[in-house]
N, C-alpha and C. Protein backbone atom coordinates (compact mmCIF):
# COMPACT_ATOMS: atom_id res chain seq x y z
N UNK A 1 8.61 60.74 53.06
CA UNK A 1 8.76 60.71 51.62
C UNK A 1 10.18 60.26 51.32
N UNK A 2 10.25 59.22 50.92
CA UNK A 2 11.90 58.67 50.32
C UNK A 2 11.75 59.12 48.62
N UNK A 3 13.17 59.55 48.78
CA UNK A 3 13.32 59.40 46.98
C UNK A 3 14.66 59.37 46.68
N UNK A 4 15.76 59.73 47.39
CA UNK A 4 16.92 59.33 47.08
C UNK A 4 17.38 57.83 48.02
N UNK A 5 18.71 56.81 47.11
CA UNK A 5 19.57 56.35 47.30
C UNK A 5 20.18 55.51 46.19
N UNK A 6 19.42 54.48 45.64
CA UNK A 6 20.61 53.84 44.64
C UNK A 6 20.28 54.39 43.16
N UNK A 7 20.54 54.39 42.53
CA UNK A 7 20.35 55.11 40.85
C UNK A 7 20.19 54.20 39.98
N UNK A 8 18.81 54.19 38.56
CA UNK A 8 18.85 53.53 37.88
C UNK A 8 19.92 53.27 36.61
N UNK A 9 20.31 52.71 35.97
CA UNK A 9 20.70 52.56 34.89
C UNK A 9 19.90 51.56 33.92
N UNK A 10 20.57 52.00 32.44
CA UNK A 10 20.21 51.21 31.55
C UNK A 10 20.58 51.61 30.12
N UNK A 11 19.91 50.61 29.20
CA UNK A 11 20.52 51.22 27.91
C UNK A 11 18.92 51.38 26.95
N UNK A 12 19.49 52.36 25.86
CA UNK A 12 18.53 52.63 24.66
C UNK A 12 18.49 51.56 23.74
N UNK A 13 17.21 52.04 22.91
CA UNK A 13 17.37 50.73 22.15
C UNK A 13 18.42 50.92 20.78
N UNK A 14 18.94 51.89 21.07
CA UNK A 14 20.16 52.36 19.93
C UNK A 14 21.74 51.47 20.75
N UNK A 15 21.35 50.81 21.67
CA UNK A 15 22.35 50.15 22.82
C UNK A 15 23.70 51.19 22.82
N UNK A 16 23.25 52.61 22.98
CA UNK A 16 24.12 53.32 23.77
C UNK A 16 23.71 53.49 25.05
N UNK A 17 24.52 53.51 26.34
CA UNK A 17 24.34 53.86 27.34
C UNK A 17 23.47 54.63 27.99
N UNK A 18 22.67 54.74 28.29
CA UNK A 18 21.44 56.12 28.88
C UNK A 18 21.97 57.13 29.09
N UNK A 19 22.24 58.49 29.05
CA UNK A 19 22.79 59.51 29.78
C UNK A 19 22.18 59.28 31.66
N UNK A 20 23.50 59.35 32.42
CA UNK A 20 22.68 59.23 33.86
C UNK A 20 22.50 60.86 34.22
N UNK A 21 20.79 60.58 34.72
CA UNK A 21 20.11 61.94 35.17
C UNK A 21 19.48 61.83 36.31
N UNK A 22 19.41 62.99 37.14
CA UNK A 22 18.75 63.21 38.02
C UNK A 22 19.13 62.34 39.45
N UNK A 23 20.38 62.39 39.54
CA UNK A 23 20.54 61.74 40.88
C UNK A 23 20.19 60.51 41.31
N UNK A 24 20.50 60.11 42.62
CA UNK A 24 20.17 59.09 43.28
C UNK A 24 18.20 58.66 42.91
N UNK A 25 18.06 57.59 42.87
CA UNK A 25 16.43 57.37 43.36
C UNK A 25 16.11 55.95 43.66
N UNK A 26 15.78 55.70 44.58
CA UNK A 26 15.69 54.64 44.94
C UNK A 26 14.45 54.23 44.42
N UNK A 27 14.13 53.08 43.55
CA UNK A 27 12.78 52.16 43.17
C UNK A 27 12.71 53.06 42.00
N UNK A 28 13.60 53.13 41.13
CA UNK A 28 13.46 53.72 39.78
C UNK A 28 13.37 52.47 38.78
N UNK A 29 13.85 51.23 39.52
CA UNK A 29 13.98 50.20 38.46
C UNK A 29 12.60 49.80 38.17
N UNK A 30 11.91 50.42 38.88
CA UNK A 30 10.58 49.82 39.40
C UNK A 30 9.89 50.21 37.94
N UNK A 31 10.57 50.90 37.25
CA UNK A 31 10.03 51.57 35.47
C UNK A 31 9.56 50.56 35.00
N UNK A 32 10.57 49.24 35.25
CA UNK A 32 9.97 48.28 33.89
C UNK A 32 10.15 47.20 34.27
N UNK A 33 9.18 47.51 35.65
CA UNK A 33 8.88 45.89 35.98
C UNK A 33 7.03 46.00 35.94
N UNK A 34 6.75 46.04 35.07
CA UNK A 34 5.46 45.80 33.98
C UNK A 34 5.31 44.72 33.29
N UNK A 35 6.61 43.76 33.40
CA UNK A 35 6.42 42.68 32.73
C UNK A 35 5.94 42.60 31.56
N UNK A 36 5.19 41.86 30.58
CA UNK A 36 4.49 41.44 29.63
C UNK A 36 3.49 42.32 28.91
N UNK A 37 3.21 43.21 30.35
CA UNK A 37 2.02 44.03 29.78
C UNK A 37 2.16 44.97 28.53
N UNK A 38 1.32 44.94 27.98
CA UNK A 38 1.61 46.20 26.96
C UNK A 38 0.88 47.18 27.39
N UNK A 39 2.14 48.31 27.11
CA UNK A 39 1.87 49.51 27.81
C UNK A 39 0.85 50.80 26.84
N UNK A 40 -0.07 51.49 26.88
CA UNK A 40 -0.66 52.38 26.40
C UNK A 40 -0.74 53.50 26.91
N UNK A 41 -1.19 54.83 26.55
CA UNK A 41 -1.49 56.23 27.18
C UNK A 41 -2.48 55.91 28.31
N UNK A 42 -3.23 54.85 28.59
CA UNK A 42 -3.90 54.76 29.08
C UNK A 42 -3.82 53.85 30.58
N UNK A 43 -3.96 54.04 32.01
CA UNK A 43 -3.81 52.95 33.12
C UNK A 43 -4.63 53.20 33.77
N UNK A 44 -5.68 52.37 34.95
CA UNK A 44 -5.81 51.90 35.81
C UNK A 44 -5.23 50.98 37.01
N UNK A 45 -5.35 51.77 37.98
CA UNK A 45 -4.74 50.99 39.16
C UNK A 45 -5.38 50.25 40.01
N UNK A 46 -4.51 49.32 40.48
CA UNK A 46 -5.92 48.44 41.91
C UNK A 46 -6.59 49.20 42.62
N UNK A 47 -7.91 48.64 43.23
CA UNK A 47 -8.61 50.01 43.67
C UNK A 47 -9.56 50.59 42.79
N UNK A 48 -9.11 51.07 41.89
CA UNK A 48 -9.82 52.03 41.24
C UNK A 48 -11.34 52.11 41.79
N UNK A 49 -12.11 51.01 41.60
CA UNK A 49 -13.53 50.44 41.49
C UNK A 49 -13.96 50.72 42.90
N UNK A 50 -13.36 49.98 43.80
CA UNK A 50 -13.46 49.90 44.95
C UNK A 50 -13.84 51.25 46.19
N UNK A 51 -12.67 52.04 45.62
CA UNK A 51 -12.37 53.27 46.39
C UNK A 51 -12.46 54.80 45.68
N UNK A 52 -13.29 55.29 47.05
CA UNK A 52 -13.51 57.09 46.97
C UNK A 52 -12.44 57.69 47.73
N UNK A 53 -12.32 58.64 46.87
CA UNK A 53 -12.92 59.45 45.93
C UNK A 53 -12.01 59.27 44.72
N UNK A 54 -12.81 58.99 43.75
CA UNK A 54 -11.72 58.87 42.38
C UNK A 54 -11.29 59.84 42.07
N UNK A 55 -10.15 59.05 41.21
CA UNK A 55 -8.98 60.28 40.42
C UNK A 55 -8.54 60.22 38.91
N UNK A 56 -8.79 61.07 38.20
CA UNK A 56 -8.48 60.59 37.06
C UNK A 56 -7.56 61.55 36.98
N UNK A 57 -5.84 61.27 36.41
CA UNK A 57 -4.71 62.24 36.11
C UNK A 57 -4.77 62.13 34.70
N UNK A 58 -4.50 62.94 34.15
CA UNK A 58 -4.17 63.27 32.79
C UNK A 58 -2.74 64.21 32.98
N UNK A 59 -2.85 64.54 31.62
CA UNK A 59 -1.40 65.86 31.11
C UNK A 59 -0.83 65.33 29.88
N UNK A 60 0.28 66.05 29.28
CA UNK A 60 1.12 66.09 28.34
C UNK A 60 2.50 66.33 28.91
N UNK A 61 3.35 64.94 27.93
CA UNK A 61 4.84 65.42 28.34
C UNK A 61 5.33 66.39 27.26
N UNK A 62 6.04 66.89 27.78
CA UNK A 62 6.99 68.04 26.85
C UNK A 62 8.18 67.72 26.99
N UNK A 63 8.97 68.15 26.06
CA UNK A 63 10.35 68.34 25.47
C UNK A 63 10.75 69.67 26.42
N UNK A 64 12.12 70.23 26.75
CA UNK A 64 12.44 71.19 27.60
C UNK A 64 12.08 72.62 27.51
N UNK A 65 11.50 72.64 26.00
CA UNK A 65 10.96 73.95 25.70
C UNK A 65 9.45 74.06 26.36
N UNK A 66 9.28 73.11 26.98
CA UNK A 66 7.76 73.31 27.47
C UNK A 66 6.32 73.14 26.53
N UNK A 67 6.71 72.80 24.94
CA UNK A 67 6.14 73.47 23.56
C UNK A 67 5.84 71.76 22.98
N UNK A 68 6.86 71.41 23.09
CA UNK A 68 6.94 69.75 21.70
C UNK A 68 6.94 68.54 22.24
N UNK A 69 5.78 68.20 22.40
CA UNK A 69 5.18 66.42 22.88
C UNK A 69 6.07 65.49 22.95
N UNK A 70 6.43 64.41 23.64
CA UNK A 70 7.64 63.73 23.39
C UNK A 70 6.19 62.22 23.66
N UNK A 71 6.47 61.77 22.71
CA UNK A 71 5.71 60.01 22.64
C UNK A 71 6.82 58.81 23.57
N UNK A 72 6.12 58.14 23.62
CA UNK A 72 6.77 56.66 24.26
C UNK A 72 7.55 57.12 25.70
N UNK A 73 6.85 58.07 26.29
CA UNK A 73 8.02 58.28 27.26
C UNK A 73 7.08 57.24 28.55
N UNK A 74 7.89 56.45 29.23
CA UNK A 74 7.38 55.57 30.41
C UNK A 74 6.92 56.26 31.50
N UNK A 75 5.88 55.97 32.17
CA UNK A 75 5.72 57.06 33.83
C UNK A 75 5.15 55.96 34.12
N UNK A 76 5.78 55.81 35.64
CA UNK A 76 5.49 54.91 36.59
C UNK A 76 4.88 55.53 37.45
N UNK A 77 3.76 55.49 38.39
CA UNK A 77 3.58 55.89 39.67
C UNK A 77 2.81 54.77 40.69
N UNK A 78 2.98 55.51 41.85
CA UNK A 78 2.67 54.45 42.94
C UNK A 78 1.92 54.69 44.43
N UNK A 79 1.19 54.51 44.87
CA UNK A 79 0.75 55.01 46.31
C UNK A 79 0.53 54.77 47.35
N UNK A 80 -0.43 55.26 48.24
CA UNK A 80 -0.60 54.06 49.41
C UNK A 80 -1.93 54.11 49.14
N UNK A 81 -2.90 53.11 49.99
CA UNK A 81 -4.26 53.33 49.75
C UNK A 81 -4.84 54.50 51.00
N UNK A 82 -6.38 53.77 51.06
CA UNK A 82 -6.98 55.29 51.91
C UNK A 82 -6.55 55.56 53.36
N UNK A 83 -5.96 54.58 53.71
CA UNK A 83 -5.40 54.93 55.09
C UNK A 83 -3.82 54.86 55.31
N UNK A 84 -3.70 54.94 54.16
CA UNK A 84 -2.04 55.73 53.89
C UNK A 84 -0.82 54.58 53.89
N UNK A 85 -1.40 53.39 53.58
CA UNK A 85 0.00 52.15 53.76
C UNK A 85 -0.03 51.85 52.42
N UNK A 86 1.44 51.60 51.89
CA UNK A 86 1.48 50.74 50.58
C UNK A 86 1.24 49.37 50.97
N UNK A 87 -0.21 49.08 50.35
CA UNK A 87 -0.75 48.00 50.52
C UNK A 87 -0.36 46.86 49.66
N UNK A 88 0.24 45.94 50.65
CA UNK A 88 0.51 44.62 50.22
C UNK A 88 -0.20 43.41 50.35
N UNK A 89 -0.31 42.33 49.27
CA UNK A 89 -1.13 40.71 49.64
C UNK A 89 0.08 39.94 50.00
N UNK A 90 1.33 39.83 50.22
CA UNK A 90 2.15 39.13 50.62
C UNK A 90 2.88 38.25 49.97
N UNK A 91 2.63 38.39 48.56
CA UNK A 91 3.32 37.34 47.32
C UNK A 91 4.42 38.64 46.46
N UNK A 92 4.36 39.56 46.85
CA UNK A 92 5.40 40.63 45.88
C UNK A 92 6.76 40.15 45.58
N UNK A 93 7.16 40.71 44.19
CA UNK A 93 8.33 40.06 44.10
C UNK A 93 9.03 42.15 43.90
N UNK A 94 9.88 42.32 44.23
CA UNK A 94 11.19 43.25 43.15
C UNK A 94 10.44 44.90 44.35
N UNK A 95 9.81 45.17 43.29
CA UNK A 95 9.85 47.24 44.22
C UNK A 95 8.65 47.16 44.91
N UNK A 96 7.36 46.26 44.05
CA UNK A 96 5.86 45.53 44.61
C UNK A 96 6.54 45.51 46.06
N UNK A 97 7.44 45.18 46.93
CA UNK A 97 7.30 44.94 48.18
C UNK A 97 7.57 45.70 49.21
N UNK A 98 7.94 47.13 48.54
CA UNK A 98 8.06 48.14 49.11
C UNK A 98 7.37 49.13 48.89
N UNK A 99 6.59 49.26 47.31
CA UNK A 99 5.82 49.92 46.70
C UNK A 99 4.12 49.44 46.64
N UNK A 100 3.96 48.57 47.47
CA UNK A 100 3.00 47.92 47.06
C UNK A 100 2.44 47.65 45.74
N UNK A 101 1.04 47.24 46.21
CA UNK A 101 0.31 46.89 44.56
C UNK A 101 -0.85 47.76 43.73
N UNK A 102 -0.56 48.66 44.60
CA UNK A 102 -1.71 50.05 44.26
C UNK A 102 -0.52 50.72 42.93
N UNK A 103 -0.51 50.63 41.80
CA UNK A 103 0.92 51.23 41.03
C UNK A 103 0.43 50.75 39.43
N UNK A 104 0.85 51.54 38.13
CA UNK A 104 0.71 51.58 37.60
C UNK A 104 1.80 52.44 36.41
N UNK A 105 1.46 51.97 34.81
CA UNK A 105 2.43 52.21 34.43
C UNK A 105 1.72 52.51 32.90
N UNK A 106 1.98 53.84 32.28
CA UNK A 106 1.63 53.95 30.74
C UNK A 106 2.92 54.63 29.76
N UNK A 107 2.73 54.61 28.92
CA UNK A 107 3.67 55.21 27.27
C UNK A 107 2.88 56.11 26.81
N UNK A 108 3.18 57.10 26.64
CA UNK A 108 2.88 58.57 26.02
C UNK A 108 2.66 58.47 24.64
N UNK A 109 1.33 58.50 24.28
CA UNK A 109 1.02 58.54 22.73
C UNK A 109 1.36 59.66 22.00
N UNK A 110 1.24 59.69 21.11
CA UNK A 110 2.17 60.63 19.83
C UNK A 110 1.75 62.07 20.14
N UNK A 111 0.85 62.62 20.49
CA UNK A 111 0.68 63.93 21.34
C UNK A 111 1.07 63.84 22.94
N UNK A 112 2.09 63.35 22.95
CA UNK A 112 2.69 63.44 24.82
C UNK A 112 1.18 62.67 25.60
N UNK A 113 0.40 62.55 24.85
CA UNK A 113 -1.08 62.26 26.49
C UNK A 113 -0.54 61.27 27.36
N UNK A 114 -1.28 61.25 28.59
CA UNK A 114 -1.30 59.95 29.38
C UNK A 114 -2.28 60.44 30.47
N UNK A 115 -3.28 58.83 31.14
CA UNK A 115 -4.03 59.36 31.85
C UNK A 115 -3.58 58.08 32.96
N UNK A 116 -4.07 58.20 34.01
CA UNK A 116 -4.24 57.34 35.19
C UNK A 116 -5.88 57.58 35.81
N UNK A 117 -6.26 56.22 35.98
CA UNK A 117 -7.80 56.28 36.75
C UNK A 117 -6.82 55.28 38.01
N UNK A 118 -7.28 56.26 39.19
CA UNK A 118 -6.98 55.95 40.24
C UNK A 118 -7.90 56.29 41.23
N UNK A 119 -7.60 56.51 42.68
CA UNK A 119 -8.28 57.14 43.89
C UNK A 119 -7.54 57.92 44.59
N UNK A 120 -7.94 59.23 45.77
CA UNK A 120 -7.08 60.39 46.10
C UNK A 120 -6.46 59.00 47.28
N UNK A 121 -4.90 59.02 47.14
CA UNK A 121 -4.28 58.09 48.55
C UNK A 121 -4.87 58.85 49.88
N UNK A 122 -4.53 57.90 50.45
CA UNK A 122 -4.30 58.77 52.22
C UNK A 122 -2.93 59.19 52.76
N UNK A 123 -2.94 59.89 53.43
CA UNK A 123 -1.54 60.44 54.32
C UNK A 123 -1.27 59.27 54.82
N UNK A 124 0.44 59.29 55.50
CA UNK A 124 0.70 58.36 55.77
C UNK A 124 0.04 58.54 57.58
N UNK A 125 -0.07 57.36 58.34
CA UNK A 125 -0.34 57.52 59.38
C UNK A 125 0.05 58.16 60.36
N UNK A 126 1.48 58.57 60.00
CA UNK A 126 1.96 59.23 60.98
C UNK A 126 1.80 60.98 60.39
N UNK A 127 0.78 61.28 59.75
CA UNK A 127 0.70 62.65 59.59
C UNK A 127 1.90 63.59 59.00
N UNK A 128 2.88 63.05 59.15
CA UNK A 128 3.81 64.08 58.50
C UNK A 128 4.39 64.44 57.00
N UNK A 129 3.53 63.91 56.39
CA UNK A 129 3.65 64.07 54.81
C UNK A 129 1.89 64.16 54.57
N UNK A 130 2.13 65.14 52.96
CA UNK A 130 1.25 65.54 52.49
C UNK A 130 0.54 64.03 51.70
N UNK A 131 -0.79 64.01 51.30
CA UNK A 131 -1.22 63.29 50.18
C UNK A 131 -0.35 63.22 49.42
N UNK A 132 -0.67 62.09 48.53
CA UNK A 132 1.26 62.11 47.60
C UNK A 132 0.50 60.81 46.83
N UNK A 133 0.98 61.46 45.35
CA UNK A 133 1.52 59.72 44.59
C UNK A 133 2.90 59.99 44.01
N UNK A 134 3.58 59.16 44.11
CA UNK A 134 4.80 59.02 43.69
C UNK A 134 4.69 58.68 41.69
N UNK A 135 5.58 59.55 40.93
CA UNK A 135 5.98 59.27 39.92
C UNK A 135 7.13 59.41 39.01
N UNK A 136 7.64 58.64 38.41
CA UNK A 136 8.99 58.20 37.76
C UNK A 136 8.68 57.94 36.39
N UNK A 137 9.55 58.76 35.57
CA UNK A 137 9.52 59.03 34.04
C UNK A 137 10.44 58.60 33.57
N UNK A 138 10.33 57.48 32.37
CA UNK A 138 12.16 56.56 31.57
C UNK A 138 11.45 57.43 29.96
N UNK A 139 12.81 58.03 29.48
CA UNK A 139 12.79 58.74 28.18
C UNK A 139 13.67 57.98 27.60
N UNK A 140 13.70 58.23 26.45
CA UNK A 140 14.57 57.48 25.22
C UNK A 140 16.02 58.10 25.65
N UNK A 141 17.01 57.33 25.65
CA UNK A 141 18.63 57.48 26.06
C UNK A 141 18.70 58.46 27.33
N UNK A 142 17.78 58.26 28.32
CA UNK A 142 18.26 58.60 29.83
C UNK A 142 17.89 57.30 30.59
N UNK A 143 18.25 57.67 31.70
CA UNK A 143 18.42 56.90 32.87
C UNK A 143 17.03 57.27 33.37
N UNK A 144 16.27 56.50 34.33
CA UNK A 144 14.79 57.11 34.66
C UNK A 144 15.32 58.34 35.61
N UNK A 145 14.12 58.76 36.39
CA UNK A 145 14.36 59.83 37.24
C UNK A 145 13.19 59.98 38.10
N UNK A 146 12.91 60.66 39.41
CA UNK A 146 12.01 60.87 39.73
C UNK A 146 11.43 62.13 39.21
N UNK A 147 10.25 62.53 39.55
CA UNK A 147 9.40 64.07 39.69
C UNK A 147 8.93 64.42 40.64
N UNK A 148 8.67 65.16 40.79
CA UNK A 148 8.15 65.87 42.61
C UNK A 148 6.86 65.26 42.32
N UNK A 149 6.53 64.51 43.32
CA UNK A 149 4.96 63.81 43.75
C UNK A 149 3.56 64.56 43.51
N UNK A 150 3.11 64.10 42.85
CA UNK A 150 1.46 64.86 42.81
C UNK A 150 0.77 65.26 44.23
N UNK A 151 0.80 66.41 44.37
CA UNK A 151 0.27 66.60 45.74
C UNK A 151 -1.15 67.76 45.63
N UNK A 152 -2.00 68.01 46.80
CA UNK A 152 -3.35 68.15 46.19
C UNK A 152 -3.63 69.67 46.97
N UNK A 153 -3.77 70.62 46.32
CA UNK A 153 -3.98 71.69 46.63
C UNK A 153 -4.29 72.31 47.98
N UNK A 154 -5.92 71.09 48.23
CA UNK A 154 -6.94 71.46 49.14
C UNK A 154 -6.25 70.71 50.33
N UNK A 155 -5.22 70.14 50.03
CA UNK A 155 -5.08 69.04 51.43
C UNK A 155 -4.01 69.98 52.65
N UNK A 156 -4.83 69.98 53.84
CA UNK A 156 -3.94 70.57 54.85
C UNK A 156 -2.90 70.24 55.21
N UNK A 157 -2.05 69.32 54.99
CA UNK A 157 -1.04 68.85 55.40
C UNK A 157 -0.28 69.32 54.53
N UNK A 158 -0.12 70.08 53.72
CA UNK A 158 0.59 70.75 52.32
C UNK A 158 0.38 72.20 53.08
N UNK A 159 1.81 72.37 53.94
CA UNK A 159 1.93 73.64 54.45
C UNK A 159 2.38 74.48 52.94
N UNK A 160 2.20 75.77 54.00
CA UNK A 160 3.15 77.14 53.27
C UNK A 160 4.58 76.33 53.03
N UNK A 161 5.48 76.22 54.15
CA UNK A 161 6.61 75.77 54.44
C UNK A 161 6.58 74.66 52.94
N UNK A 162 6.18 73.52 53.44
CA UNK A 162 6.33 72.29 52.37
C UNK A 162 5.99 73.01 50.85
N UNK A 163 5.01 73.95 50.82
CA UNK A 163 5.09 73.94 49.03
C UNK A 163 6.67 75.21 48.60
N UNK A 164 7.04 75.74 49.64
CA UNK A 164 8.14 76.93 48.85
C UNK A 164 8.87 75.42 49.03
N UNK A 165 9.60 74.57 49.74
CA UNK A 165 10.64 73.14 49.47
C UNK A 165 10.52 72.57 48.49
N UNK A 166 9.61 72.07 47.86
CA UNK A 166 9.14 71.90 46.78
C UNK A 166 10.51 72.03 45.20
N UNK A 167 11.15 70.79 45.18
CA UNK A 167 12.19 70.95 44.58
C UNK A 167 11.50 71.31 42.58
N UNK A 168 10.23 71.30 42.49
CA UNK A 168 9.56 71.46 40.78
C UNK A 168 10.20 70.43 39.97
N UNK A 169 10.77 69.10 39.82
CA UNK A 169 11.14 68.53 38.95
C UNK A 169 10.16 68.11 37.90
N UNK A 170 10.50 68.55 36.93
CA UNK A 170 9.47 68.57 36.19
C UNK A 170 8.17 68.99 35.86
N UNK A 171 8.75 70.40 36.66
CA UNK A 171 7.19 71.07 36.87
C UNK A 171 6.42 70.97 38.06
N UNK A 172 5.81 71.78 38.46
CA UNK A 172 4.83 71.83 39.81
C UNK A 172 4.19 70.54 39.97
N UNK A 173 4.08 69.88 41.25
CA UNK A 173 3.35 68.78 41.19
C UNK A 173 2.24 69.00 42.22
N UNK A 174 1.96 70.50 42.55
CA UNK A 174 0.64 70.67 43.35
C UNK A 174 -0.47 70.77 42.36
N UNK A 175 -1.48 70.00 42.23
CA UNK A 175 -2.60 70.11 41.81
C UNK A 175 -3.72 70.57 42.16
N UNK A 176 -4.62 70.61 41.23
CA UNK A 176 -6.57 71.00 42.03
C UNK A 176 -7.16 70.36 41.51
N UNK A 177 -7.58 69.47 42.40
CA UNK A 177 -8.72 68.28 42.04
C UNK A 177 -10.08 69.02 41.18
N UNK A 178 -10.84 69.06 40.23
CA UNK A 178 -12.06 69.08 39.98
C UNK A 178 -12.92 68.04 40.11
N UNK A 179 -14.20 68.14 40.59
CA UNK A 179 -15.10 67.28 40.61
C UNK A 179 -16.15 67.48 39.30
N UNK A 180 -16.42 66.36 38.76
CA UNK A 180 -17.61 66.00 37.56
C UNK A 180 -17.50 64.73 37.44
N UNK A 181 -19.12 64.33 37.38
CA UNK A 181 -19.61 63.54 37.01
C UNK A 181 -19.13 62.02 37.77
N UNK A 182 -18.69 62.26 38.97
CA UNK A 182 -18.40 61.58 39.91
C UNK A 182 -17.20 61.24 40.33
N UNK A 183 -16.03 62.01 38.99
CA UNK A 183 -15.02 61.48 39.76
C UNK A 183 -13.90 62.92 39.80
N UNK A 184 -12.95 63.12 40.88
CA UNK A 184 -12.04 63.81 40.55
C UNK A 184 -11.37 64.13 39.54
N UNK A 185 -10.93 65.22 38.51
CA UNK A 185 -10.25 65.14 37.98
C UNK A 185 -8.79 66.28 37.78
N UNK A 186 -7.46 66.05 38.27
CA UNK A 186 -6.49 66.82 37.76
C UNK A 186 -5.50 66.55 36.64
N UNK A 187 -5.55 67.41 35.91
CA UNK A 187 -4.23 67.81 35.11
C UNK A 187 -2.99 68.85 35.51
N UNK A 188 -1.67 67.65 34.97
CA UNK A 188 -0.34 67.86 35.32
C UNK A 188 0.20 67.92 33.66
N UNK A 189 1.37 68.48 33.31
CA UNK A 189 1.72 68.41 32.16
C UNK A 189 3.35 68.12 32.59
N UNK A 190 4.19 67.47 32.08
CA UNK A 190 5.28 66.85 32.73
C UNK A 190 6.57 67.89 31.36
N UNK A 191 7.65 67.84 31.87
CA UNK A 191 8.62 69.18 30.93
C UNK A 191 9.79 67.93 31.41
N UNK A 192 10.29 67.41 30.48
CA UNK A 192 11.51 66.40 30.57
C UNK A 192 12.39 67.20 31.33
N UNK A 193 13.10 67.05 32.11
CA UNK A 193 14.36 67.72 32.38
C UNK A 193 14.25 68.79 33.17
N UNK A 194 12.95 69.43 33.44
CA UNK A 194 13.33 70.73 34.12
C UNK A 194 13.74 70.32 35.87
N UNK A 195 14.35 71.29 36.22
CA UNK A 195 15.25 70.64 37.77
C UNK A 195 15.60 69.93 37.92
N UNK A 196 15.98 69.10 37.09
CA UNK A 196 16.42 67.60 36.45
C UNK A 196 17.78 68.02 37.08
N UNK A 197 18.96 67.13 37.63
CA UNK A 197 20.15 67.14 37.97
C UNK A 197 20.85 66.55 36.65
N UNK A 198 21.84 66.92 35.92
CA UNK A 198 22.83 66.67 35.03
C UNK A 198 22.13 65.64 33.44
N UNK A 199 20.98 66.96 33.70
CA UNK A 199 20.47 67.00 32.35
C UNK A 199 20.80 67.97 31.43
N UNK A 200 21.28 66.91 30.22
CA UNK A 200 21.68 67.68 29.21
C UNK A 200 20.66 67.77 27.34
């Protein structure tokens, strides 16, 4: 699992400086390289169609009180596919080449929502990390940041050990898959800032 080394920056659209939060993270720039697309509460990732067992993520972001929806906030996430490689076609340009092309990106509608239709990843091959998708949140006048990875309740590789390490940024990121109507579904609710490093 990588998540620290170089740090994003950037500016608001008020063109003050971002407050910088949350430390080092390497492939944070990776926020808003979405290009053209217009972004909604709503994403699908490559795959989706293709691959079992589906996943549909939902949740609400919150403000630090845990209580008040915050809209337009960016979440990036990213994975490997079912046999655990960030899968690449060989034309990637920018974080695509380290992040592969399994990745996706939505904006938080005016009640905090956001969903992702995806599939459960695989471990990486070498067994020593849990199931995992990686995700990264850009708020109005911060710097992006990471969150502790969505990781899946039922999966054995999610020791005792690994969940007390478990740094909570932004809230627990162990989930429980439900099954209906064919596809997985968990909810996460995201809290701006909590374990956040030199959030103010």
């Amino acid at each position: 699992m990588i998540n620290v080394f170089s740090s994003c920056t950037g500016q608001s659209l008020d063109s003050k400086p971002d407050q910088i939060v949350g430390g080092t993270c390497e492939g944070c720039e990776a926020i808003v390289e979405f290009g053209e697309k217009k972004l909604s509460a709503i994403d699908t990732l490559p795959g989706f169609e293709e691959n079992e067992p589906k996943l549909k993520i939902s949740g609400k972001v919150f403000q630090e009180d845990g209580e008040t929806p915050v809209s337009d906030v960016i979440i990036y996430i990213y994975q490997t596919n079912r046999i655990g490689i960030y899968e690449t076609k060989g034309d990637e340009t920018g974080w695509a080449k380290r992040h592969g092309i399994i990745r996706g990106w939505v904006k938080t509608g005016k009640e905090g929502n956001y969903s992702f239709y995806t599939f459960r990843p695989g471990a990486y091959p070498t067994r020593d990390e849990p199931e995992h998708i990686h995700i990264t949140v850009k708020e109005q006048g911060k710097t992006a940041y990471y969150l502790d990875e969505f990781v899946f309740v039922d999966d054995p590789l999610l020791s005792q050990e690994k969940r007390k390490n478990l740094p909570n940024r932004g809230g627990s990121g162990i989930t429980n898959p439900i099954l209906g109507n064919g596809i997985w579904t968990i909810r996460r609710d995201l809290i701006l800032g909590k374990n956040i490093p030199d959030y103010e």
